[in-house]
PDB file of N, CA and C in Angstrom:
ATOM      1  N   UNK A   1       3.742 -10.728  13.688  1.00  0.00           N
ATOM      2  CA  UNK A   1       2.835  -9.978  12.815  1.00  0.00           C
ATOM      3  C   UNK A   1       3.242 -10.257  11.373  1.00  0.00           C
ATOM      4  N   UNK A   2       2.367 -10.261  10.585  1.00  0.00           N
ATOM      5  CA  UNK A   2       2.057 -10.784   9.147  1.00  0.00           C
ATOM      6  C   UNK A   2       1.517 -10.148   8.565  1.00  0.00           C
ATOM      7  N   UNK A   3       2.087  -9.691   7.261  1.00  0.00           N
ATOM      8  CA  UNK A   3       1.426  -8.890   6.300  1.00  0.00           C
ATOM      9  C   UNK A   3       1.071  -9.170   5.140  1.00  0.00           C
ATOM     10  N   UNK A   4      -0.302  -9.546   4.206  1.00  0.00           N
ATOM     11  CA  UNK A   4      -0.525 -10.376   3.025  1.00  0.00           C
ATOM     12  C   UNK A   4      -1.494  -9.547   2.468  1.00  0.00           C
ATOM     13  N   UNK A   5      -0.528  -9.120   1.235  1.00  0.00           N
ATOM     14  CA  UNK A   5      -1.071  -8.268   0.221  1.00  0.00           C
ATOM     15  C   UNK A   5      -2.069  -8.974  -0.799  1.00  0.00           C
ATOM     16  N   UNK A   6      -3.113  -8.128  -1.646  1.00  0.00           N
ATOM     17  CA  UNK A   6      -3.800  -8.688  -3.010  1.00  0.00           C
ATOM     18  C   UNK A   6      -4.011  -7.085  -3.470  1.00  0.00           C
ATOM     19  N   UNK A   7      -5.009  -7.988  -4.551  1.00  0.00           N
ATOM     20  CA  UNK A   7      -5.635  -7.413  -5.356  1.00  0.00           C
ATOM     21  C   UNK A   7      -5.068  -6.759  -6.563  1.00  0.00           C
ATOM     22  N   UNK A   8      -3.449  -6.941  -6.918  1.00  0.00           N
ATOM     23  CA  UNK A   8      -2.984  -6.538  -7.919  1.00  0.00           C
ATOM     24  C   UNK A   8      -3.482  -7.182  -9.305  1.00  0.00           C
ATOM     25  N   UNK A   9      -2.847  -6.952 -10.033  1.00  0.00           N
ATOM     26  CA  UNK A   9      -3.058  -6.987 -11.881  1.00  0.00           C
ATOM     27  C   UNK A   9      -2.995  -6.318 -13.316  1.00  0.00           C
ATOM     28  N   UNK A  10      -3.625  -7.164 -13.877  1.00  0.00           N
ATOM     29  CA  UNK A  10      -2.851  -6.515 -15.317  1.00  0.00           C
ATOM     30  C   UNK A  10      -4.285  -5.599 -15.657  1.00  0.00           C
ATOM     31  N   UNK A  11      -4.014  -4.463 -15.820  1.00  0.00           N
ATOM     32  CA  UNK A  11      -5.110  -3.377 -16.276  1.00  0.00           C
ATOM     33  C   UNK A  11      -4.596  -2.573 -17.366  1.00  0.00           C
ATOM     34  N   UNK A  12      -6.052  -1.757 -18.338  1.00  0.00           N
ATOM     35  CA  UNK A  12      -5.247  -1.050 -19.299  1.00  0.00           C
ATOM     36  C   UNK A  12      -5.285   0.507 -18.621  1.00  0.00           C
ATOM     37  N   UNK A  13      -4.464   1.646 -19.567  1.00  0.00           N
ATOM     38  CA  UNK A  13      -4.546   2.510 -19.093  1.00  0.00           C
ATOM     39  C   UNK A  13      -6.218   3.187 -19.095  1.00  0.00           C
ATOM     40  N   UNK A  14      -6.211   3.879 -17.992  1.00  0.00           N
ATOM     41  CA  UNK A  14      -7.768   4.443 -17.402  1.00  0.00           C
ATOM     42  C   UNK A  14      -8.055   3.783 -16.616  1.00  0.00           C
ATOM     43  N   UNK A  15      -7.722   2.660 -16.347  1.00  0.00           N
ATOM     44  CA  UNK A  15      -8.686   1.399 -15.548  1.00  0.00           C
ATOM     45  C   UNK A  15      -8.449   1.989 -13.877  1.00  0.00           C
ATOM     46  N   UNK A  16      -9.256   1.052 -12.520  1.00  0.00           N
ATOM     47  CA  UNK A  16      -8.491   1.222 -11.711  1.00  0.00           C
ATOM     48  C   UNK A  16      -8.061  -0.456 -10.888  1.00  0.00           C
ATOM     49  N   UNK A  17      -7.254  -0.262 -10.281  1.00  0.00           N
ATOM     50  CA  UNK A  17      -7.231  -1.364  -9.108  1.00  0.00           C
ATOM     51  C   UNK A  17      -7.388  -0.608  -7.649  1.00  0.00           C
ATOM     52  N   UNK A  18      -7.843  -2.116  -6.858  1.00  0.00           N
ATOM     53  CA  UNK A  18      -7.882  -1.765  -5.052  1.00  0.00           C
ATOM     54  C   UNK A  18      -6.845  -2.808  -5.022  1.00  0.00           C
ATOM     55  N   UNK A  19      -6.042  -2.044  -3.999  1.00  0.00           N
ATOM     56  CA  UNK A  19      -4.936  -2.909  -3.502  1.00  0.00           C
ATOM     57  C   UNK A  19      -4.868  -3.027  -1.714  1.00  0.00           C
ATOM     58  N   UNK A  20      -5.116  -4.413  -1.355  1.00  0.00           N
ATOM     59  CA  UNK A  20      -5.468  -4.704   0.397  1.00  0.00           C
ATOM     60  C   UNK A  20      -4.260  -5.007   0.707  1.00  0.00           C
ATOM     61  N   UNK A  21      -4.330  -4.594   1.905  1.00  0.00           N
ATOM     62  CA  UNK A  21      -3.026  -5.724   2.429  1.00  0.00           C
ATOM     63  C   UNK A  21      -3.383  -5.735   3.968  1.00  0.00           C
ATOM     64  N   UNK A  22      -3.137  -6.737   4.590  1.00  0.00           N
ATOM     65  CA  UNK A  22      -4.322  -7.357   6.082  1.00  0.00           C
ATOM     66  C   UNK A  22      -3.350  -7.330   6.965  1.00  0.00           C
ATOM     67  N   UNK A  23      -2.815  -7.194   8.346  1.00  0.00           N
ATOM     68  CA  UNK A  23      -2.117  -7.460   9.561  1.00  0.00           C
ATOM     69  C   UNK A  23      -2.249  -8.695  10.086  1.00  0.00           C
ATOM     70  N   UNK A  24      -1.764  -9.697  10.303  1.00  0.00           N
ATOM     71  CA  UNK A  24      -2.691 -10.810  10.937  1.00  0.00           C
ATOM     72  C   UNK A  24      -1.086 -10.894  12.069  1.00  0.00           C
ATOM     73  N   UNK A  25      -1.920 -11.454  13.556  1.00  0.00           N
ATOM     74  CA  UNK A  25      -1.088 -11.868  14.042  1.00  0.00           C
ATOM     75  C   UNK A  25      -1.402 -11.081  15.714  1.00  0.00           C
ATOM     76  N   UNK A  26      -0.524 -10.966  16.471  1.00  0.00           N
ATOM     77  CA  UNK A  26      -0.540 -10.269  17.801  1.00  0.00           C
ATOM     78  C   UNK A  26      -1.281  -8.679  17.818  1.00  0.00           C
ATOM     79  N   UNK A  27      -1.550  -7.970  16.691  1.00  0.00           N
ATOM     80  CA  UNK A  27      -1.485  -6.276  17.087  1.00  0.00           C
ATOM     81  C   UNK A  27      -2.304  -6.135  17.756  1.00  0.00           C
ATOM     82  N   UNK A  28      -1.867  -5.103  18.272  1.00  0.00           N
ATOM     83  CA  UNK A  28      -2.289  -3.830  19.682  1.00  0.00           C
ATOM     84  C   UNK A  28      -2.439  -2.690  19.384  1.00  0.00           C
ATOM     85  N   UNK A  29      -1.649  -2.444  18.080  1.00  0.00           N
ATOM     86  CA  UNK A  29      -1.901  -0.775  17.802  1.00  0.00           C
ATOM     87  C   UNK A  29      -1.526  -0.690  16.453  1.00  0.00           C
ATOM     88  N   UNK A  30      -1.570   0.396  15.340  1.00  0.00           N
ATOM     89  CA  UNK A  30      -0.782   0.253  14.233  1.00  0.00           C
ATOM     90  C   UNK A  30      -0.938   1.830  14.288  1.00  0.00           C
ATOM     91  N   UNK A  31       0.459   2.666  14.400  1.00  0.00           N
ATOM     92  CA  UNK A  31       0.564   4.187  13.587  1.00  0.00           C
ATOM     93  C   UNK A  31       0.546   4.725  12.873  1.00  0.00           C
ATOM     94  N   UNK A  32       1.043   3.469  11.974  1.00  0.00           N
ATOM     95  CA  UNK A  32       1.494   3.997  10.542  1.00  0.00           C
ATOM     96  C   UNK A  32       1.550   3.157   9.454  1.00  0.00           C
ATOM     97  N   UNK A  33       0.665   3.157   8.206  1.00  0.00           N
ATOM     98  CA  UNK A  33       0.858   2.515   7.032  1.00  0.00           C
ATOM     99  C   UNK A  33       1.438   3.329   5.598  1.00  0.00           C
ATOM    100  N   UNK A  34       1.437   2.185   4.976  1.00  0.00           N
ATOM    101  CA  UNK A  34       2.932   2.794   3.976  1.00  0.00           C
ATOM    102  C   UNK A  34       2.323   2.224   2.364  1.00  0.00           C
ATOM    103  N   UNK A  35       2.266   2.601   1.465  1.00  0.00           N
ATOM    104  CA  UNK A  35       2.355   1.704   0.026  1.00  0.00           C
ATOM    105  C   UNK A  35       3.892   2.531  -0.509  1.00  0.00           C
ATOM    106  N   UNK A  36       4.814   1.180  -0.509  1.00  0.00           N
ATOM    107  CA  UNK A  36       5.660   1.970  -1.704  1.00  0.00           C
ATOM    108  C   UNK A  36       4.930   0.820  -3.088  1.00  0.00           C
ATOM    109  N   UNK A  37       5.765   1.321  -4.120  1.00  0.00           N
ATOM    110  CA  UNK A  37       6.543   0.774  -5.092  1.00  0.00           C
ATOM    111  C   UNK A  37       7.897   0.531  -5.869  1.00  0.00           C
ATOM    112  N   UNK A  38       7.972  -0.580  -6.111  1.00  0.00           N
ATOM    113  CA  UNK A  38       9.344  -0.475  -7.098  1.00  0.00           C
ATOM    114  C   UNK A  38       9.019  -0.776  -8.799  1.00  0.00           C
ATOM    115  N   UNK A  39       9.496   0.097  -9.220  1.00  0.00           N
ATOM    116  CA  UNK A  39       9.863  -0.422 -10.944  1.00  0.00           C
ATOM    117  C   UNK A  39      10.669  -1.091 -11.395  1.00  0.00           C
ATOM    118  N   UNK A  40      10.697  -2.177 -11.993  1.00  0.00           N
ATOM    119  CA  UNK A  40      12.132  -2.821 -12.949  1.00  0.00           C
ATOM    120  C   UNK A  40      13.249  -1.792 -12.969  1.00  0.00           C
ATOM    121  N   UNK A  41      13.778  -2.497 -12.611  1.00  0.00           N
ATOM    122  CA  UNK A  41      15.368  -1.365 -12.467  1.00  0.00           C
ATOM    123  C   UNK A  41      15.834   0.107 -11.847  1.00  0.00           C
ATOM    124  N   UNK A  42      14.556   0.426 -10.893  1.00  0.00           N
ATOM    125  CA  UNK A  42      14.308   1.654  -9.707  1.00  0.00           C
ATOM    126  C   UNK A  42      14.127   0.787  -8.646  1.00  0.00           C
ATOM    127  N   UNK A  43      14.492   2.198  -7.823  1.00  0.00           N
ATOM    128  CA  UNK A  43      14.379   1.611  -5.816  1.00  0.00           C
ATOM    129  C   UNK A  43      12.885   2.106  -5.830  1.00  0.00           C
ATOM    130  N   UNK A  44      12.770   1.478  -5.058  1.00  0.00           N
ATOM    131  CA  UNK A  44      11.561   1.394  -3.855  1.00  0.00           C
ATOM    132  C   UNK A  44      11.216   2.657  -3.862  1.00  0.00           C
ATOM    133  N   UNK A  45      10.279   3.642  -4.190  1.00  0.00           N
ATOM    134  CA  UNK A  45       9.695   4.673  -3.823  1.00  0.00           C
ATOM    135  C   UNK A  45       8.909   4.990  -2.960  1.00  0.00           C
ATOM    136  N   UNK A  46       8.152   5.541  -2.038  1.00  0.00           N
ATOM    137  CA  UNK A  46       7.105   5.793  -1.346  1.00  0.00           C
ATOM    138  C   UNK A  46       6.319   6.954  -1.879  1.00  0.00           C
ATOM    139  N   UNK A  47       4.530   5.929  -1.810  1.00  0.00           N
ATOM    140  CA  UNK A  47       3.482   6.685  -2.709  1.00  0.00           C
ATOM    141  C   UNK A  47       2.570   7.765  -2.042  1.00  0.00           C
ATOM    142  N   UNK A  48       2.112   6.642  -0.725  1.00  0.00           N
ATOM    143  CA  UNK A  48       1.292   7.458   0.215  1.00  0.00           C
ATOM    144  C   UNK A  48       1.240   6.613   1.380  1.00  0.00           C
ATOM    145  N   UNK A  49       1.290   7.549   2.390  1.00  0.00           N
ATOM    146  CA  UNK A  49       1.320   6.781   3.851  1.00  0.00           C
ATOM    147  C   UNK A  49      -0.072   7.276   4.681  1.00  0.00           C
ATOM    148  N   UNK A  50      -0.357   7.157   5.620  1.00  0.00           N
ATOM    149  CA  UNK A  50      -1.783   7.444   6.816  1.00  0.00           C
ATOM    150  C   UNK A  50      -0.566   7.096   8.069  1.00  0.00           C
ATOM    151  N   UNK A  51      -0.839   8.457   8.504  1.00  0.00           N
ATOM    152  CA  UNK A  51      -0.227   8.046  10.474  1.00  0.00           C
ATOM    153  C   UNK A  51      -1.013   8.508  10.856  1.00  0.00           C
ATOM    154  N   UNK A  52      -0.873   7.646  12.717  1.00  0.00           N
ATOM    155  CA  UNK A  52      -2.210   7.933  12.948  1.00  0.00           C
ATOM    156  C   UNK A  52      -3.775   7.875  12.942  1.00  0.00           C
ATOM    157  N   UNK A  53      -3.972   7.211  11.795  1.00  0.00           N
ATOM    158  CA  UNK A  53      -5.116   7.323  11.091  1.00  0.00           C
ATOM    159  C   UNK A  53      -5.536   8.477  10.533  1.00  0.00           C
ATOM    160  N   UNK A  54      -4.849   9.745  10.366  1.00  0.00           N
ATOM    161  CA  UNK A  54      -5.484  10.923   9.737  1.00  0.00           C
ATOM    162  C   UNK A  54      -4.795  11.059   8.633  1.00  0.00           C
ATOM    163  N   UNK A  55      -3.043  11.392   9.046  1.00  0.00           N
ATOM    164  CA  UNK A  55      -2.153  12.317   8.061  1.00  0.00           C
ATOM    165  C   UNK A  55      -1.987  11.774   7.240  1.00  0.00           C
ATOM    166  N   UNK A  56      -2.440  11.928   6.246  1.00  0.00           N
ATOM    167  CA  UNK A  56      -2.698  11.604   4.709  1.00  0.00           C
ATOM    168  C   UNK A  56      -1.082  12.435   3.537  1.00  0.00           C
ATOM    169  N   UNK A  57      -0.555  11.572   3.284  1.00  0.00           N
ATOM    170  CA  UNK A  57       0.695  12.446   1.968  1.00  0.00           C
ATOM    171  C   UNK A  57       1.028  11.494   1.025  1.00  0.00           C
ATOM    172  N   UNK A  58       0.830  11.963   0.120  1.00  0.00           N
ATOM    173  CA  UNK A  58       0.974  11.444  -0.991  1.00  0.00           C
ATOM    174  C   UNK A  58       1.988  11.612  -2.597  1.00  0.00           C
ATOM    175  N   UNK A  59       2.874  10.473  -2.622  1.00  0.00           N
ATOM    176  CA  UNK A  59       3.772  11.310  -3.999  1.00  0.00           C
ATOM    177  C   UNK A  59       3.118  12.179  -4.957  1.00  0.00           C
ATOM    178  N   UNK A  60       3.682  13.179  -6.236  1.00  0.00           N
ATOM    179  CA  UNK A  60       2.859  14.041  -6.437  1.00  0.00           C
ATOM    180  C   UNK A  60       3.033  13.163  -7.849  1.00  0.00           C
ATOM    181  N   UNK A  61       3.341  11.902  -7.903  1.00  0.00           N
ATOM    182  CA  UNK A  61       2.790  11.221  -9.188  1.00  0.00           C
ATOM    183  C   UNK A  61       1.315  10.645  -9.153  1.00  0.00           C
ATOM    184  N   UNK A  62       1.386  10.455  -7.736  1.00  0.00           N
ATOM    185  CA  UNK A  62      -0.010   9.919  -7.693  1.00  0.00           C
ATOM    186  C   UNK A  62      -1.116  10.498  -6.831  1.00  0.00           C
ATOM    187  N   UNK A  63      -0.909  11.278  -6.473  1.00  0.00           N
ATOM    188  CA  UNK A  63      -1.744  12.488  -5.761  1.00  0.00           C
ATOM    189  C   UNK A  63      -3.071  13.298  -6.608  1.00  0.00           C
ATOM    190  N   UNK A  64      -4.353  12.815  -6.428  1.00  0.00           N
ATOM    191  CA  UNK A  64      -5.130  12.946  -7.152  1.00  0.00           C
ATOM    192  C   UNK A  64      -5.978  12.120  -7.632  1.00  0.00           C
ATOM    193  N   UNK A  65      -5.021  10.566  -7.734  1.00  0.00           N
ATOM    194  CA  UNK A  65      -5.515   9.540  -8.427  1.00  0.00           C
ATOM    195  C   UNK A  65      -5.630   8.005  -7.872  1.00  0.00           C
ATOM    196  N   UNK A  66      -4.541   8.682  -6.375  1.00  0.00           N
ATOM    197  CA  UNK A  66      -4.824   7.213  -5.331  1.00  0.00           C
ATOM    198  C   UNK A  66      -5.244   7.639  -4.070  1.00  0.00           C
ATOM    199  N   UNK A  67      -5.810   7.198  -3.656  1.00  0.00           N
ATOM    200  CA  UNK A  67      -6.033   6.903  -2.367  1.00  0.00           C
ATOM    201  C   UNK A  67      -6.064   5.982  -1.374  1.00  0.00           C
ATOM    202  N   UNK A  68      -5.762   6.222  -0.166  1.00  0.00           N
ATOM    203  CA  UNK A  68      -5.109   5.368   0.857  1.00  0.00           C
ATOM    204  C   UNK A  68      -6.146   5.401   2.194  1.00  0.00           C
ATOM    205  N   UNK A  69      -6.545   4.260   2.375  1.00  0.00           N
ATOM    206  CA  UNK A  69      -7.433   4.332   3.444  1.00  0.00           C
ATOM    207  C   UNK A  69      -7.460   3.256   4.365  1.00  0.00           C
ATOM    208  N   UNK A  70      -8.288   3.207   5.583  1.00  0.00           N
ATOM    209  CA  UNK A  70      -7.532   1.977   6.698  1.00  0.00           C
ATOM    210  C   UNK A  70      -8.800   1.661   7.141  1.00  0.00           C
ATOM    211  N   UNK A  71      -8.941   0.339   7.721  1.00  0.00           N
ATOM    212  CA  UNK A  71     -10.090  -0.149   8.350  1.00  0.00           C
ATOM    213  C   UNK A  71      -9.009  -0.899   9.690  1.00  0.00           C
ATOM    214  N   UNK A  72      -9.743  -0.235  10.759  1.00  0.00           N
ATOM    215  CA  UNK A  72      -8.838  -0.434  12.033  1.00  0.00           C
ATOM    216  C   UNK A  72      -9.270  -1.994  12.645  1.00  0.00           C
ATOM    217  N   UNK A  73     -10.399  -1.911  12.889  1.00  0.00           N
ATOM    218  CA  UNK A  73     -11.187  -3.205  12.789  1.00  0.00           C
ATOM    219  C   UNK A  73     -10.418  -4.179  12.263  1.00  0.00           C
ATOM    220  N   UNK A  74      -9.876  -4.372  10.997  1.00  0.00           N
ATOM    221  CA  UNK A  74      -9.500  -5.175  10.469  1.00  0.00           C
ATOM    222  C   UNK A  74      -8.209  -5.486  10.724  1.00  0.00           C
ATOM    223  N   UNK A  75      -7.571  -4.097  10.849  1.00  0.00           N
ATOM    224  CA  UNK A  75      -5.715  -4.194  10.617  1.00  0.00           C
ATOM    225  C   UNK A  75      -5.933  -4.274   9.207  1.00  0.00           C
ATOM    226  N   UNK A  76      -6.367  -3.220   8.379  1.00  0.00           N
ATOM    227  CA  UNK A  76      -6.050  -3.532   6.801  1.00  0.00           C
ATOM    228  C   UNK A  76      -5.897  -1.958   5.982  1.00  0.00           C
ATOM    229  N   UNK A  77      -4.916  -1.756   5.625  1.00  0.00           N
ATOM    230  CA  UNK A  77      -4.695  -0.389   4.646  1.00  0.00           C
ATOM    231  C   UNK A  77      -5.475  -1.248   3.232  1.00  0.00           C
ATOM    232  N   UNK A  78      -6.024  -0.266   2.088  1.00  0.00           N
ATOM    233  CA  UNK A  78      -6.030  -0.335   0.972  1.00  0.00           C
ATOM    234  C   UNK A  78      -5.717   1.133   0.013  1.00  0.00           C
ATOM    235  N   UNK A  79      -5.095   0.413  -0.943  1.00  0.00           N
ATOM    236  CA  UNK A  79      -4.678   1.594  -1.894  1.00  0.00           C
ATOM    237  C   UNK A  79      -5.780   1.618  -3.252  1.00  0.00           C
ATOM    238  N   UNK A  80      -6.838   2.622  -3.313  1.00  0.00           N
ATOM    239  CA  UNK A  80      -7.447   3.021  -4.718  1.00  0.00           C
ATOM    240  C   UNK A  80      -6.736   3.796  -5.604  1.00  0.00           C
ATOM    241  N   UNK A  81      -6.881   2.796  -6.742  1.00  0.00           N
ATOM    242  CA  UNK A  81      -5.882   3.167  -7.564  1.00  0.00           C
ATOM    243  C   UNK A  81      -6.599   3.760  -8.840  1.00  0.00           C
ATOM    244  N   UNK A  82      -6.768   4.644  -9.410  1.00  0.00           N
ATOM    245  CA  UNK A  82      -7.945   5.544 -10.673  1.00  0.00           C
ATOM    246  C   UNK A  82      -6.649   5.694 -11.720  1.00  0.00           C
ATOM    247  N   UNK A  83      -7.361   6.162 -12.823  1.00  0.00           N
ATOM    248  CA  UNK A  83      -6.775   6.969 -13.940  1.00  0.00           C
ATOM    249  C   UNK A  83      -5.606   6.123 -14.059  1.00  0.00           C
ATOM    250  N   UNK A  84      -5.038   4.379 -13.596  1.00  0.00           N
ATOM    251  CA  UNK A  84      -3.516   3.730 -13.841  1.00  0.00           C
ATOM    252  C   UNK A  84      -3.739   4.586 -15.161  1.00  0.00           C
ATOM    253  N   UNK A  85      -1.427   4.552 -15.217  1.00  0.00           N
ATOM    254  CA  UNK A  85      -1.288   4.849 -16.411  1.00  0.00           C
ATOM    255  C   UNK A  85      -0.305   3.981 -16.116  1.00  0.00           C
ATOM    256  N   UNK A  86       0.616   3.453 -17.695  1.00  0.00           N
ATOM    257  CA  UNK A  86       1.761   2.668 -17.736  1.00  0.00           C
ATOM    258  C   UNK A  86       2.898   2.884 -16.978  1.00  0.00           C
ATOM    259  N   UNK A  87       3.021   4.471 -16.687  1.00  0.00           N
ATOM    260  CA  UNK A  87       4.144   4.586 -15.785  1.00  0.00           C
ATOM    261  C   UNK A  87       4.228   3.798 -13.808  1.00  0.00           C
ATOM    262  N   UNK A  88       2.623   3.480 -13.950  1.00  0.00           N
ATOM    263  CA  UNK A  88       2.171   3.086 -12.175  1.00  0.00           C
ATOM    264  C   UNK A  88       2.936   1.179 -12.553  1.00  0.00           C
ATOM    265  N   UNK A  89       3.192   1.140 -13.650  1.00  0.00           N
ATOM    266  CA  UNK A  89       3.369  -0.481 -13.641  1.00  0.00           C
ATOM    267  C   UNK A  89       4.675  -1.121 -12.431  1.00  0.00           C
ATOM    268  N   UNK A  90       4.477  -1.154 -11.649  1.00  0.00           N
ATOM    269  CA  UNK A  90       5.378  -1.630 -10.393  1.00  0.00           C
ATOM    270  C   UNK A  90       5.155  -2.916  -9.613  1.00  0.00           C
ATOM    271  N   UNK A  91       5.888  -3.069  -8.698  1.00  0.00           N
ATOM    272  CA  UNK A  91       5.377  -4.089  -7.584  1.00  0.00           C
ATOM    273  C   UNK A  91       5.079  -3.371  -6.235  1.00  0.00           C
ATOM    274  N   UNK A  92       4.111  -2.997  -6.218  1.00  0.00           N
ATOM    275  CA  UNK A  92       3.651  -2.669  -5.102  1.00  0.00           C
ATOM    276  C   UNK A  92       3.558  -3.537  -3.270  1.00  0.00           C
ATOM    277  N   UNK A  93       4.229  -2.726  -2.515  1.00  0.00           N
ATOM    278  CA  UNK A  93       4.325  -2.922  -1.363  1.00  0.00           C
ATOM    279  C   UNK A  93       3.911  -2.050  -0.239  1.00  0.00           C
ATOM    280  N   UNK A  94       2.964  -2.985   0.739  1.00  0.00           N
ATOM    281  CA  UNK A  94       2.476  -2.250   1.570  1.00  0.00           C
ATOM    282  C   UNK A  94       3.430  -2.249   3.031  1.00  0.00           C
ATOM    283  N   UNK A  95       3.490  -1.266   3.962  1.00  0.00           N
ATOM    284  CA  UNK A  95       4.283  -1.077   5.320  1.00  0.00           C
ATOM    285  C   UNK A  95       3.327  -1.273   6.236  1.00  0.00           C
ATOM    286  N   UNK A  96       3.885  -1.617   7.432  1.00  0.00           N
ATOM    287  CA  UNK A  96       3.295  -0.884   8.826  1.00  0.00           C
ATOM    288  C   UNK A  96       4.367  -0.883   9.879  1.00  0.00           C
ATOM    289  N   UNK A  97       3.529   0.183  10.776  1.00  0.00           N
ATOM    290  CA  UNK A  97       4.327   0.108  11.807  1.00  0.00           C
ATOM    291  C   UNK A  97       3.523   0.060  13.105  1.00  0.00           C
ATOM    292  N   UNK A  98       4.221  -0.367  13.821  1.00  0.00           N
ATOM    293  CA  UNK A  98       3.186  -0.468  15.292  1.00  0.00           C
ATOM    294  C   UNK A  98       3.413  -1.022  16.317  1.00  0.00           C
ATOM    295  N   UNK A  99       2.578  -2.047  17.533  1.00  0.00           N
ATOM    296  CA  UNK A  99       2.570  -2.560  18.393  1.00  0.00           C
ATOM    297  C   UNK A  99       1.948  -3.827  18.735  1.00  0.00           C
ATOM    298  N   UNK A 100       2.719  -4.640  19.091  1.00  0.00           N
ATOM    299  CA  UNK A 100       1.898  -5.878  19.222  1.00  0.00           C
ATOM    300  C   UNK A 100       2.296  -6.435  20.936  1.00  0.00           C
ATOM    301  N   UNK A 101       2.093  -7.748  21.189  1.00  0.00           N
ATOM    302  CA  UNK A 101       2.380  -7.971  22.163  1.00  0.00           C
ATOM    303  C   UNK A 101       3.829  -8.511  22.492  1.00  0.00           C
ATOM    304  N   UNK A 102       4.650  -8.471  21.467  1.00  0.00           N
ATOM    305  CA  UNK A 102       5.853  -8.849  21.521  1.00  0.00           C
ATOM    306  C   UNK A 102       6.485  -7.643  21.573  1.00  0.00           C
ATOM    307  N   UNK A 103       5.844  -6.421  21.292  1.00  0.00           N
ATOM    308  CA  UNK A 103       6.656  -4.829  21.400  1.00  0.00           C
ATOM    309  C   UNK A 103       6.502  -4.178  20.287  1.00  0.00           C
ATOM    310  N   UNK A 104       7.525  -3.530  19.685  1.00  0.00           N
ATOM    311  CA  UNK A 104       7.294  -2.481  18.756  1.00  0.00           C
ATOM    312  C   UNK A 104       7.436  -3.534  17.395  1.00  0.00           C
ATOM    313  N   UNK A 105       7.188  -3.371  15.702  1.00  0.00           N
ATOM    314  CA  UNK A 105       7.646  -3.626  14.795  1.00  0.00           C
ATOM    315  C   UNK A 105       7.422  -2.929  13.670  1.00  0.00           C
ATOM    316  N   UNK A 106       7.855  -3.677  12.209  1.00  0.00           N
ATOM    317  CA  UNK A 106       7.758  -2.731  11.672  1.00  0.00           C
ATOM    318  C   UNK A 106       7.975  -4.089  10.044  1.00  0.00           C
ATOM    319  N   UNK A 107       6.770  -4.110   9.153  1.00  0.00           N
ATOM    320  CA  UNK A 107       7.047  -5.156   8.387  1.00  0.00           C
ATOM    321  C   UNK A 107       5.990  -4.650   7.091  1.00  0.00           C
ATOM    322  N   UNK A 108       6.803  -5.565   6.163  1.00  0.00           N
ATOM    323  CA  UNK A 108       6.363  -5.030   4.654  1.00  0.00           C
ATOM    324  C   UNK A 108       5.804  -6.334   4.521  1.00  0.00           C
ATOM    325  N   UNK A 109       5.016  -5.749   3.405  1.00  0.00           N
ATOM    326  CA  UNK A 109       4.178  -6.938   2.818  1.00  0.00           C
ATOM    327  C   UNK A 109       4.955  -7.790   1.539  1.00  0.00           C
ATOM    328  N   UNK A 110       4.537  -8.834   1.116  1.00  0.00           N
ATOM    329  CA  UNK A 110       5.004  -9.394   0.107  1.00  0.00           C
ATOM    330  C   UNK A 110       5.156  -9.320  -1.602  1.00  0.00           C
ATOM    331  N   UNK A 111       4.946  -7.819  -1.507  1.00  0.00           N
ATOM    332  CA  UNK A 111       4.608  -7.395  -2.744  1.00  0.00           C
ATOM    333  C   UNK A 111       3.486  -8.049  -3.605  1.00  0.00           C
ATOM    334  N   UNK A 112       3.238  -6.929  -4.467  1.00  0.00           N
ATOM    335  CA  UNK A 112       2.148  -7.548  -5.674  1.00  0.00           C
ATOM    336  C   UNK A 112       2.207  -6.671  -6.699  1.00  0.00           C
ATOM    337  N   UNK A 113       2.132  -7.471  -7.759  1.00  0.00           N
ATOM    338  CA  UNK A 113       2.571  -6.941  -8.963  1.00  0.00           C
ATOM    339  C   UNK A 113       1.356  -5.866  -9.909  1.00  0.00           C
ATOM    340  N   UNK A 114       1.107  -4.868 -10.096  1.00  0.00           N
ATOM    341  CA  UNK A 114       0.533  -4.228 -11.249  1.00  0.00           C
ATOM    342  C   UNK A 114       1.056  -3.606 -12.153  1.00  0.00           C
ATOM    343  N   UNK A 115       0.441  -4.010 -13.463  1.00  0.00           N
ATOM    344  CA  UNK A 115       0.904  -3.513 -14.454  1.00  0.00           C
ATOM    345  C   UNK A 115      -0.338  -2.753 -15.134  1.00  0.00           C
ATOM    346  N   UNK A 116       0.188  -1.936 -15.698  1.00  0.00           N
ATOM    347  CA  UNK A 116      -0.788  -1.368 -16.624  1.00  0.00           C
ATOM    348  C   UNK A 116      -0.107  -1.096 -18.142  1.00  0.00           C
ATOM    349  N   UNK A 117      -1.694  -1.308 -19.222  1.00  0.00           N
ATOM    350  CA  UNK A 117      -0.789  -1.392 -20.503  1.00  0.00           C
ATOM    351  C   UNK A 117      -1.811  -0.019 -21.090  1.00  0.00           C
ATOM    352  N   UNK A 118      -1.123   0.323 -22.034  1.00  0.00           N
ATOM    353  CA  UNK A 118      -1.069   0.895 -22.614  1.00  0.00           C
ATOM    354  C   UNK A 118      -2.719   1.479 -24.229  1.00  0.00           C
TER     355      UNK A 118
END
C-alpha cells in the first residue's frame, strides 16, 4: 500500500487549499485516516483524523477552519483548508490505517508542503 499526497502550496493569508492524498495498492479496508503536520523546527502534530468513517476530531488550532473528509470508493482522505493563516505554514502529512491483503498496516504519505504568507 501507497500513499501519494497533492495539492499543497504557496497561498496568502485568507486563502484556502484542498489537500488529497490517494491509497493505491492491495486495500480491503481503511479505519482510520490522519493529517498531521510539521513546522520548521516542531514535531509532527496531529490536526484531524476520521475513524471509521464518522469520528471526526480535530486540533483546536484548526477546528472550524479544516475539514477532513473521505471518499471510500477511492481510498482517498482530503483536508479543506479555509481562513490559512501563516501559522498553518507546515509540511503536511497524511496517515492511514487498515487492511489489505498482505494484513494489517499502517503508512504516511510523502508529505507536502504549504505555506501561507502573510
Amino acid at each position: 500500500v501507497k500513499l501519494v499526497e497533492s495539492g499543497g502550496g504557496l497561498v496568502q493569508a485568507g486563502e484556502s487549499l484542498r489537500l488529497s492524498c490517494v491509497a493505491s495498492g492491495s486495500v480491503v479496508s481503511i479505519n482510520k485516516w490522519a493529517w498531521w503536520r510539521q513546522a520548521p523546527g516542531k514535531e509532527r502534530d496531529l490536526i484531524a483524523s476520521i475513524t471509521n468513517g464518522a469520528d471526526q476530531n480535530y486540533a483546536d488550532s484548526v477546528n472550524g477552519r479544516f475539514t477532513i473528509s473521505t471518499d471510500n470508493a477511492k481510498n482517498a482522505v482530503y483536508l479543506q483548508m479555509n481562513n490559512l493563516k501563516p501559522e498553518d505554514t507546515a509540511v503536511y502529512y497524511c496517515f492511514t490505517r487498515g487492511y489489505s491483503d498482505s494484513g494489517n498496516f499502517a503508512k504516511w504519505g510523502q508529505g507536502t508542503q504549504v505555506t501561507v504568507s502573510a
